[in-house]
Protein backbone atom coordinates (compact mmCIF):
# COMPACT_ATOMS: atom_id res chain seq x y z
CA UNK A 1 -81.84 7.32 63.81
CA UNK A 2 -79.11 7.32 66.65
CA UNK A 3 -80.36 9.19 69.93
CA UNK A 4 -78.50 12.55 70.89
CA UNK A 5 -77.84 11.38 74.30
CA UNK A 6 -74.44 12.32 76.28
CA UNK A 7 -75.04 15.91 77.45
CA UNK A 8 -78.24 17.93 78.37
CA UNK A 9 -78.72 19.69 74.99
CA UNK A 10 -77.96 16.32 73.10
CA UNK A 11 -81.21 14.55 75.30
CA UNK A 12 -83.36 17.75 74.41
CA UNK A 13 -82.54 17.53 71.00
CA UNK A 14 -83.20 13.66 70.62
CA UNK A 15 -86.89 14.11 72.34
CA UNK A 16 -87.19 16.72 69.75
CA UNK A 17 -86.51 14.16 66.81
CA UNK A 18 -89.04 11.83 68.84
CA UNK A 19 -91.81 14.51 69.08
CA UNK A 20 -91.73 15.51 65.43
CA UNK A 21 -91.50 11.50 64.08
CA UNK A 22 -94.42 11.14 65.98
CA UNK A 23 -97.06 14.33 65.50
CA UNK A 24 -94.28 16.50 62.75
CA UNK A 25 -93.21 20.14 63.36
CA UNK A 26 -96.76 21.26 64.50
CA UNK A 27 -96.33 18.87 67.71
CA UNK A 28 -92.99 20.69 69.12
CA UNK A 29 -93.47 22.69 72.11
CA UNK A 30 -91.62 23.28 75.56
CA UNK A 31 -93.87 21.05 76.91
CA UNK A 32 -94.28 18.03 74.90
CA UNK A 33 -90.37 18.13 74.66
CA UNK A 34 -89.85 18.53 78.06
CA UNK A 35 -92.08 15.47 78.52
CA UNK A 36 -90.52 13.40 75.85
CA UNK A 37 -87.16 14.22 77.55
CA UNK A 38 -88.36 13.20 80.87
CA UNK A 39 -87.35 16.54 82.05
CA UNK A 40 -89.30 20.14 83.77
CA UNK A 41 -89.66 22.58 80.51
CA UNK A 42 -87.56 25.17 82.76
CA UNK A 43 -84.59 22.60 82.24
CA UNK A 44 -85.48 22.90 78.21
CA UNK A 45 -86.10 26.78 78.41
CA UNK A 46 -82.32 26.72 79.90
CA UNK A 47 -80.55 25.49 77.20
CA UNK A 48 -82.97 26.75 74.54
CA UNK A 49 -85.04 29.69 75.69
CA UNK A 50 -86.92 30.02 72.24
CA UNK A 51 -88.35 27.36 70.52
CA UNK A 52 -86.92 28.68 67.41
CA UNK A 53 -83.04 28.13 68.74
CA UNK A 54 -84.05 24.21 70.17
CA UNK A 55 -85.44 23.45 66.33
CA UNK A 56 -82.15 24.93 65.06
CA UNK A 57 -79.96 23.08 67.70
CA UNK A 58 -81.42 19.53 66.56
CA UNK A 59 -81.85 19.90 62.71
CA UNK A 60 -77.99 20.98 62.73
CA UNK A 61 -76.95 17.86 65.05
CA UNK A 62 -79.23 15.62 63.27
CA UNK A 63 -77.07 16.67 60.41
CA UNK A 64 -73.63 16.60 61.81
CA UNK A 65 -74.69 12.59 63.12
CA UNK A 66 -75.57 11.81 59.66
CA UNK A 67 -72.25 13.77 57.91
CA UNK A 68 -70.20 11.71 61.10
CA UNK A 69 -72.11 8.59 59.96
CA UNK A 70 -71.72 8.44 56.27
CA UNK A 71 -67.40 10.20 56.82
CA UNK A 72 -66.55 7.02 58.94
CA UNK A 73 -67.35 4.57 56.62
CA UNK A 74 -64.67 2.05 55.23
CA UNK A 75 -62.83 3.55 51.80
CA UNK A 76 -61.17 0.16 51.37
CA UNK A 77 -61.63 -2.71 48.57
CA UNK A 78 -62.74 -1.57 44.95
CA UNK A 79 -63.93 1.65 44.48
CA UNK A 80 -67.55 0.43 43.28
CA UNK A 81 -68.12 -1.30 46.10
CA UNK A 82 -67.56 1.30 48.72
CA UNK A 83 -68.88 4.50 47.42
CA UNK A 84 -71.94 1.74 46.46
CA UNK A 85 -72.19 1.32 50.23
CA UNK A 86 -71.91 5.04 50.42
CA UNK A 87 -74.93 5.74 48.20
CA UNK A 88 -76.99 2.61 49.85
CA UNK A 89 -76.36 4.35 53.67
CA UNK A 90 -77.74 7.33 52.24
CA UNK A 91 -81.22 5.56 51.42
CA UNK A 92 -83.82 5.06 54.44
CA UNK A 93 -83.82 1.10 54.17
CA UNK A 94 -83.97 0.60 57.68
CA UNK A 95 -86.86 1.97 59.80
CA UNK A 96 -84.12 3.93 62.16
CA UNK A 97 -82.96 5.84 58.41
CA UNK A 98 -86.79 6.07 57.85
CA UNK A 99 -87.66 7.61 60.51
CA UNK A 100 -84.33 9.94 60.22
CA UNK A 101 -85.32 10.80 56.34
CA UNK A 102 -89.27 11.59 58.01
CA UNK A 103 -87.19 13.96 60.88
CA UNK A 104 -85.14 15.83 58.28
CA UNK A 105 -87.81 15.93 55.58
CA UNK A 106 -89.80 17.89 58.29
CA UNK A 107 -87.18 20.42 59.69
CA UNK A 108 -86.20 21.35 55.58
CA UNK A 109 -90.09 21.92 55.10
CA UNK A 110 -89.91 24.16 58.40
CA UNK A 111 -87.13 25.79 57.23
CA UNK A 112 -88.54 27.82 54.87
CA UNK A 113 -89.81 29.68 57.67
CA UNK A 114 -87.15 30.35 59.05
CA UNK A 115 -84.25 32.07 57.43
CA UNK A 116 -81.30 30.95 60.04
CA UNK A 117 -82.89 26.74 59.33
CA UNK A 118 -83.30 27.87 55.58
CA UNK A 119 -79.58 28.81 55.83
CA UNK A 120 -78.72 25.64 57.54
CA UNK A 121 -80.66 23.53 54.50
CA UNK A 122 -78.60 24.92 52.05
CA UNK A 123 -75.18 24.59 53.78
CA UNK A 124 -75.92 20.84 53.99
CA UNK A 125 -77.23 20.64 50.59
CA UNK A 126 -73.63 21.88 49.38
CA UNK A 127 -71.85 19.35 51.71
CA UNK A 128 -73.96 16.27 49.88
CA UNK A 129 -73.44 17.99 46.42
CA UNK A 130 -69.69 18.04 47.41
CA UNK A 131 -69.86 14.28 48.47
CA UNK A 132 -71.72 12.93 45.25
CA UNK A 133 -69.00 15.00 43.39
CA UNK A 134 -66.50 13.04 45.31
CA UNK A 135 -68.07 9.72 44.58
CA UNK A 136 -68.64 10.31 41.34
CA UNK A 137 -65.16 11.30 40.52
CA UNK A 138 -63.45 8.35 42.18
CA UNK A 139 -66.04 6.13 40.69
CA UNK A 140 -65.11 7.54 36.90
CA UNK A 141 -61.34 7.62 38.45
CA UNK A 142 -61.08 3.93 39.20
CA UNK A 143 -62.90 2.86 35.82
CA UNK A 144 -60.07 4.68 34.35
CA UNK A 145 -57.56 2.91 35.81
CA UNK A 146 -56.56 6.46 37.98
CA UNK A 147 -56.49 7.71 41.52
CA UNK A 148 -60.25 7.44 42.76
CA UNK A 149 -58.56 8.84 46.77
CA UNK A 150 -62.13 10.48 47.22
CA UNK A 151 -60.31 13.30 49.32
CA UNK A 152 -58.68 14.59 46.09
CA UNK A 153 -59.66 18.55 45.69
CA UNK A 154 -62.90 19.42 44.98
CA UNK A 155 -64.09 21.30 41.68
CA UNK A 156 -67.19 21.37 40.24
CA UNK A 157 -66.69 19.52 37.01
CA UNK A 158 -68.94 17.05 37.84
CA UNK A 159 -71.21 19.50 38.86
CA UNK A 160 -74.87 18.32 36.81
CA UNK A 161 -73.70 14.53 37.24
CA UNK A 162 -73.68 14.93 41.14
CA UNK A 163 -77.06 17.13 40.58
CA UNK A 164 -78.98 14.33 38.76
CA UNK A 165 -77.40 11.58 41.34
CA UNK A 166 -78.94 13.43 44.24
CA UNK A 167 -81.57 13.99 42.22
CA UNK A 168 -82.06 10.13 41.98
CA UNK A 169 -80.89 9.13 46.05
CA UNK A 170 -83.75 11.76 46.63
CA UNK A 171 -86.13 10.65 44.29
CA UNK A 172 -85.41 6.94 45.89
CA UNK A 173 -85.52 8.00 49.87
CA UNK A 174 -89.20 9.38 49.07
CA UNK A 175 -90.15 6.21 47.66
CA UNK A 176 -88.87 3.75 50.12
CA UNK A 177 -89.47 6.28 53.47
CA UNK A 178 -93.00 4.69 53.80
CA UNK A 179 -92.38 0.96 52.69
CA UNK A 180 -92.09 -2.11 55.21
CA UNK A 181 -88.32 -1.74 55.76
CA UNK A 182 -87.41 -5.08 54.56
CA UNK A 183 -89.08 -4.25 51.05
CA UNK A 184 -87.37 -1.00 51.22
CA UNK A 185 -83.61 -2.70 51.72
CA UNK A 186 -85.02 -5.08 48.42
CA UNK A 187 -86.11 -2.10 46.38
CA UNK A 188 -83.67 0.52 47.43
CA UNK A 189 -80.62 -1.82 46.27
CA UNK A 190 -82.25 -3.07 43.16
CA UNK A 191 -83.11 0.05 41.86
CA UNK A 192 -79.41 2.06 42.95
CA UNK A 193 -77.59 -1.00 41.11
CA UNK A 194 -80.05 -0.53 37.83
CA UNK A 195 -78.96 3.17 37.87
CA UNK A 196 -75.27 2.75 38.45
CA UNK A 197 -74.87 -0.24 35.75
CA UNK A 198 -76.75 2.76 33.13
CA UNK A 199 -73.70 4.70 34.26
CA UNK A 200 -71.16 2.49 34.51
CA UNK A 201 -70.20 2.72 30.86
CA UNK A 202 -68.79 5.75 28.70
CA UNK A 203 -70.66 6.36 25.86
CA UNK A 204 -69.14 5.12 22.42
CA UNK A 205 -68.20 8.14 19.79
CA UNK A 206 -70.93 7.06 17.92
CA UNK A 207 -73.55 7.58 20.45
CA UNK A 208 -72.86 10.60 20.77
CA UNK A 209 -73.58 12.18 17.32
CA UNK A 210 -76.56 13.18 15.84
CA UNK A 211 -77.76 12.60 12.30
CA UNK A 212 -75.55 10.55 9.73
């Protein structure tokens, strides 16, 4: 997980993804942010005079790093490959993702405490349902022989595909938070690559009826 570093609020927020990898929501005060942050907790109360506002602050930059993250990598090459890579970056295999998934597993379990962070869940939720839409379409695209450009318009067509795919990357990331990250890069890319190759093909016509 990169540090927010670069401006006052950024440091804040960064001790805050420190305190709560290391003692979870119940361990984020003022003060033990303020000490994590080497700073005085009237420099914290400055930027963030509730508590409520500094939680908000991080879980949406903690978001906007990962959205940056996985937006900048490469489209190039064939189309498996990349949005492979895509779906791999989204997996905690190293123990900076792990402790990233552990951060923003805690702040969506907060959030349902909190309307404005329950609001802030499920905007990001429909950003990654967008994505897998995206990848799913120039994955299907590119098997076709079409345009797979993954900024093509949106639409919801592929609407319970992308559900059960993020249903899956989830599924995965709760698996592998807790291994030894080295088994968890193993795993993580055996099991994606079993899903996608059950994917990878259409179904023939007779597959898909039933009876004689």
């Amino acid at each position: 997980m990169e540090h927010a570093i670069g401006d006052g609020k950024g440091r804040v927020a960064g001790a805050l993804w420190s305190v709560v990898a290391r003692e979870g929501m119940t361990g984020v005060s003022v003060r033990t942010v303020a000490a994590e942050a080497g700073v005085k907790g009237g420099t914290v109360q400055h930027y963030f005079p509730t508590r409520a506002e500094m939680v908000h602050y991080a879980m949406e930059l903690l978001a906007d790093q990962f959205t940056q993250r996985i937006t900048a990598m490469p489209r190039t090459g064939p189309t498996d490959e990349w949005t492979r890579a895509m779906l791999l970056e989204l997996l905690p295999l190293t123990s900076e993702r792990q402790r990233e998934f552990k951060v923003w597993l805690a702040f969506t379990t907060h959030a349902d405490t909190n309307p404005a962070l329950t609001e802030l869940k499920h905007s990001f939720s429909i950003q990654l349902g967008a994505m897998y839409r995206r990848i799913l379409r120039a994955r299907h695209a590119a098997s076709h022989g079409a345009d797979d450009n993954i900024h093509q318009k949106d639409d919801q067509s592929d609407g319970p595909d992308a559900a059960i795919l993020q249903a899956v990357i989830d599924g995965l990331s709760l698996q592998l938070a807790d291994m030894d990250p080295d088994e968890a890069a193993d795993v993580g890319a055996r099991l994606l690559d079993h899903y996608l190759a059950t994917q990878r093909a259409d179904p023939a016509p007779d597959q898909l009826r039933v009876g004689g």
